[in-house]
C-alpha atoms as a PDB file:
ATOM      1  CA  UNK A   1     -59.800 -20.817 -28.735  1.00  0.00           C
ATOM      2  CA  UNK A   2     -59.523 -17.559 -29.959  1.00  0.00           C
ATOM      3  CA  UNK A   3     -57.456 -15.020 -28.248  1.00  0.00           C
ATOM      4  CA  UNK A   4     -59.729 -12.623 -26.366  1.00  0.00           C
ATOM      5  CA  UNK A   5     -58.777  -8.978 -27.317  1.00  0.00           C
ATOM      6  CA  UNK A   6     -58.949  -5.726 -24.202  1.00  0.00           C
ATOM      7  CA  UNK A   7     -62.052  -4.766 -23.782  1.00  0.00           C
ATOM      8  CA  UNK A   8     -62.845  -1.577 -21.453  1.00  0.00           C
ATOM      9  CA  UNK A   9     -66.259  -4.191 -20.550  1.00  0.00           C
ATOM     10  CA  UNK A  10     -64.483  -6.924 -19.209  1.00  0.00           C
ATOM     11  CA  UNK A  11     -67.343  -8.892 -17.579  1.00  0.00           C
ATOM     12  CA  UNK A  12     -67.887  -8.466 -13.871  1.00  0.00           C
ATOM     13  CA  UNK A  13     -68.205 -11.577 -12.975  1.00  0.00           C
ATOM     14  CA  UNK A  14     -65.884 -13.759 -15.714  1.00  0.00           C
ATOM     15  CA  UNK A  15     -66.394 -17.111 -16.662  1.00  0.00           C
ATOM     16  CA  UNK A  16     -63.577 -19.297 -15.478  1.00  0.00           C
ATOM     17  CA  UNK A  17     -60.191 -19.671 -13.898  1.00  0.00           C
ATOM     18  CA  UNK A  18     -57.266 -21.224 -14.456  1.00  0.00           C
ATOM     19  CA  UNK A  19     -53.534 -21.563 -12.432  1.00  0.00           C
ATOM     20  CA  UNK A  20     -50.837 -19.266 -13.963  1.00  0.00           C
ATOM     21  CA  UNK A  21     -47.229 -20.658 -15.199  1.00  0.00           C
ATOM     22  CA  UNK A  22     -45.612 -17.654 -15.442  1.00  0.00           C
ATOM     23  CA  UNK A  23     -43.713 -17.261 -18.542  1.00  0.00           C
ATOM     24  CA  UNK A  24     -41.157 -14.919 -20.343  1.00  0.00           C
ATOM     25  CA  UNK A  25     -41.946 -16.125 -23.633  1.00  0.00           C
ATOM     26  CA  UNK A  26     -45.746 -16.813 -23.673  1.00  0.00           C
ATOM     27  CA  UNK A  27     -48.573 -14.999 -23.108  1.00  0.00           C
ATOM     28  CA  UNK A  28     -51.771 -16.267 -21.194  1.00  0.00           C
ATOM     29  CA  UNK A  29     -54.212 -18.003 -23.574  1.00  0.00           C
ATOM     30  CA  UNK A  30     -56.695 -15.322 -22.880  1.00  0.00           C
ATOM     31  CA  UNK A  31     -57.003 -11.367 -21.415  1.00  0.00           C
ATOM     32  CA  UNK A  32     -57.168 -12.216 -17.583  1.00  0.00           C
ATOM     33  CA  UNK A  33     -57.414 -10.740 -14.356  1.00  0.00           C
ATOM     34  CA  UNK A  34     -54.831 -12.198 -11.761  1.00  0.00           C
ATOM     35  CA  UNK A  35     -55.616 -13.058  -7.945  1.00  0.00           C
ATOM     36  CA  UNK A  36     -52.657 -14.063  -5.531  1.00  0.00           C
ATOM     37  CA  UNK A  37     -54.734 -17.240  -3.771  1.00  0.00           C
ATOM     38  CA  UNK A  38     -54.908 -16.896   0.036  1.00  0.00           C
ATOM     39  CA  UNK A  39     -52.320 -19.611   0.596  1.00  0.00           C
ATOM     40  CA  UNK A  40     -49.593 -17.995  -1.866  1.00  0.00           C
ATOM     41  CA  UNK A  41     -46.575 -15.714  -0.505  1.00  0.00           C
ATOM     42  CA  UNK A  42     -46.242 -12.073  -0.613  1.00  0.00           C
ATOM     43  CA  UNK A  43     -44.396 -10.909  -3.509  1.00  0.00           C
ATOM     44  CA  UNK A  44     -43.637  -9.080  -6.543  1.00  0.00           C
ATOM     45  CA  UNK A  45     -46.131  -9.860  -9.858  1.00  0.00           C
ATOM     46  CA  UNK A  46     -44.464  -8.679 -13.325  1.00  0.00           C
ATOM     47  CA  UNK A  47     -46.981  -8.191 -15.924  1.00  0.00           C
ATOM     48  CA  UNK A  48     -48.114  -7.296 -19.572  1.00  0.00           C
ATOM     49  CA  UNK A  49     -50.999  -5.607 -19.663  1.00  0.00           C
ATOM     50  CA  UNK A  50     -53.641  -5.894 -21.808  1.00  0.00           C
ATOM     51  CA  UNK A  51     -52.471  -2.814 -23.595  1.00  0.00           C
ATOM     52  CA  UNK A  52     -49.355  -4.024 -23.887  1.00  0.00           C
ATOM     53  CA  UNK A  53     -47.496  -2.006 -21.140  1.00  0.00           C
ATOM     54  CA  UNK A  54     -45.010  -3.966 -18.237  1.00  0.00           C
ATOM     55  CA  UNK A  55     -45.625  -3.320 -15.018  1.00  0.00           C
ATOM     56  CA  UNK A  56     -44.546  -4.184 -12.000  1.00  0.00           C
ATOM     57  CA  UNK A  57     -46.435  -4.487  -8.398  1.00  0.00           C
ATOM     58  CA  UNK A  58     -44.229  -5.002  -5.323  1.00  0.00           C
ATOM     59  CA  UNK A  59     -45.953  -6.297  -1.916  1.00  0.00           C
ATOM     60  CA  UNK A  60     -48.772  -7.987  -3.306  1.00  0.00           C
ATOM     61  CA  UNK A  61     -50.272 -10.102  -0.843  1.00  0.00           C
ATOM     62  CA  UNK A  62     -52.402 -13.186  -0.363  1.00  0.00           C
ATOM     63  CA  UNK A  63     -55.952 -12.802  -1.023  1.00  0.00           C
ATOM     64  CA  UNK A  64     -55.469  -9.582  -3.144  1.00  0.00           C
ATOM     65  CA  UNK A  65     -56.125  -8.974  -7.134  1.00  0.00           C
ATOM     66  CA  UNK A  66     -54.093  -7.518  -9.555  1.00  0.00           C
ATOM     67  CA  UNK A  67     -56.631  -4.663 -10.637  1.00  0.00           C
ATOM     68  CA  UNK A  68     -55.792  -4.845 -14.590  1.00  0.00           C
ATOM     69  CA  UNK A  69     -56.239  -7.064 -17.053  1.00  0.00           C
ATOM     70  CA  UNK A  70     -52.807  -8.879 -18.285  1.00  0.00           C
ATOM     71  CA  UNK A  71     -51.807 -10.751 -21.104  1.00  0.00           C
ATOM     72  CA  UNK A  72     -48.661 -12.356 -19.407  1.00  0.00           C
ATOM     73  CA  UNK A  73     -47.380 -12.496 -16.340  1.00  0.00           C
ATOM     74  CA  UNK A  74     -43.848 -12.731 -16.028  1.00  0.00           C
ATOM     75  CA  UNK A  75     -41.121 -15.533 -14.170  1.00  0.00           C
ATOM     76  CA  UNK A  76     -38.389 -13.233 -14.243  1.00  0.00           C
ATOM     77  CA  UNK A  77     -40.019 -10.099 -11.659  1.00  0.00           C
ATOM     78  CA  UNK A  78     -42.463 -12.297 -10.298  1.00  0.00           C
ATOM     79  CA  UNK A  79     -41.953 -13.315  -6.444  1.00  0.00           C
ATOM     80  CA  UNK A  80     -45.573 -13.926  -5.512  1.00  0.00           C
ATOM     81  CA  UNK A  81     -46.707 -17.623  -5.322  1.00  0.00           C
ATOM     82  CA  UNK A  82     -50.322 -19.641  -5.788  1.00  0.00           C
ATOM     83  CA  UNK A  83     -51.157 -17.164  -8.778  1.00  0.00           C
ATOM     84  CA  UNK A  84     -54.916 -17.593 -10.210  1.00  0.00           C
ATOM     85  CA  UNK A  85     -55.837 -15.997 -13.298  1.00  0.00           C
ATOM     86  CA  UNK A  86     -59.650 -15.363 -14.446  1.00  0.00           C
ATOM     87  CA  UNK A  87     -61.275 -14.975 -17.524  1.00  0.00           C
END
């Protein structure tokens, strides 16, 4: 599957969703918006963005999303558990 590129129309309601391995090395197969699931910990989420910027968000807790789209969320920065992207 093709890489999906940024697009400033990311669909409001996206198609699917997936569990994120957060990775150093690897970006996500596709653009996605991350959600901390309701049964994960409060934590830190390191990110790419879609534009290519890291980021950091401290205190994110269960139940909230990570309002950007990412390319790859991060192990090393990332304290947050039961991370869902969507797509």
């Amino acid at each position: 599957m093709a890489k999906t590129q940024y697009s400033p129309t990311f669909p409001m309601f996206p198609g699917d969703a997936a569990a994120v391995t957060p990775s150093d090395t690897q970006d996500l197969p596709e653009i996605s918006i991350i959600y901390v699931g309701a049964f994960g910990t409060t934590g830190a989420v390191k990110v790419t963005t879609a534009q290519g910027t890291e980021v950091t968000f401290l205190g994110v807790p269960p139940g909230a999303v990570i309002p950007v789209q990412v390319r790859r969320v991060w192990t090393t920065g990332t304290t947050a558990t039961n991370l869902v992207r969507v797509f």
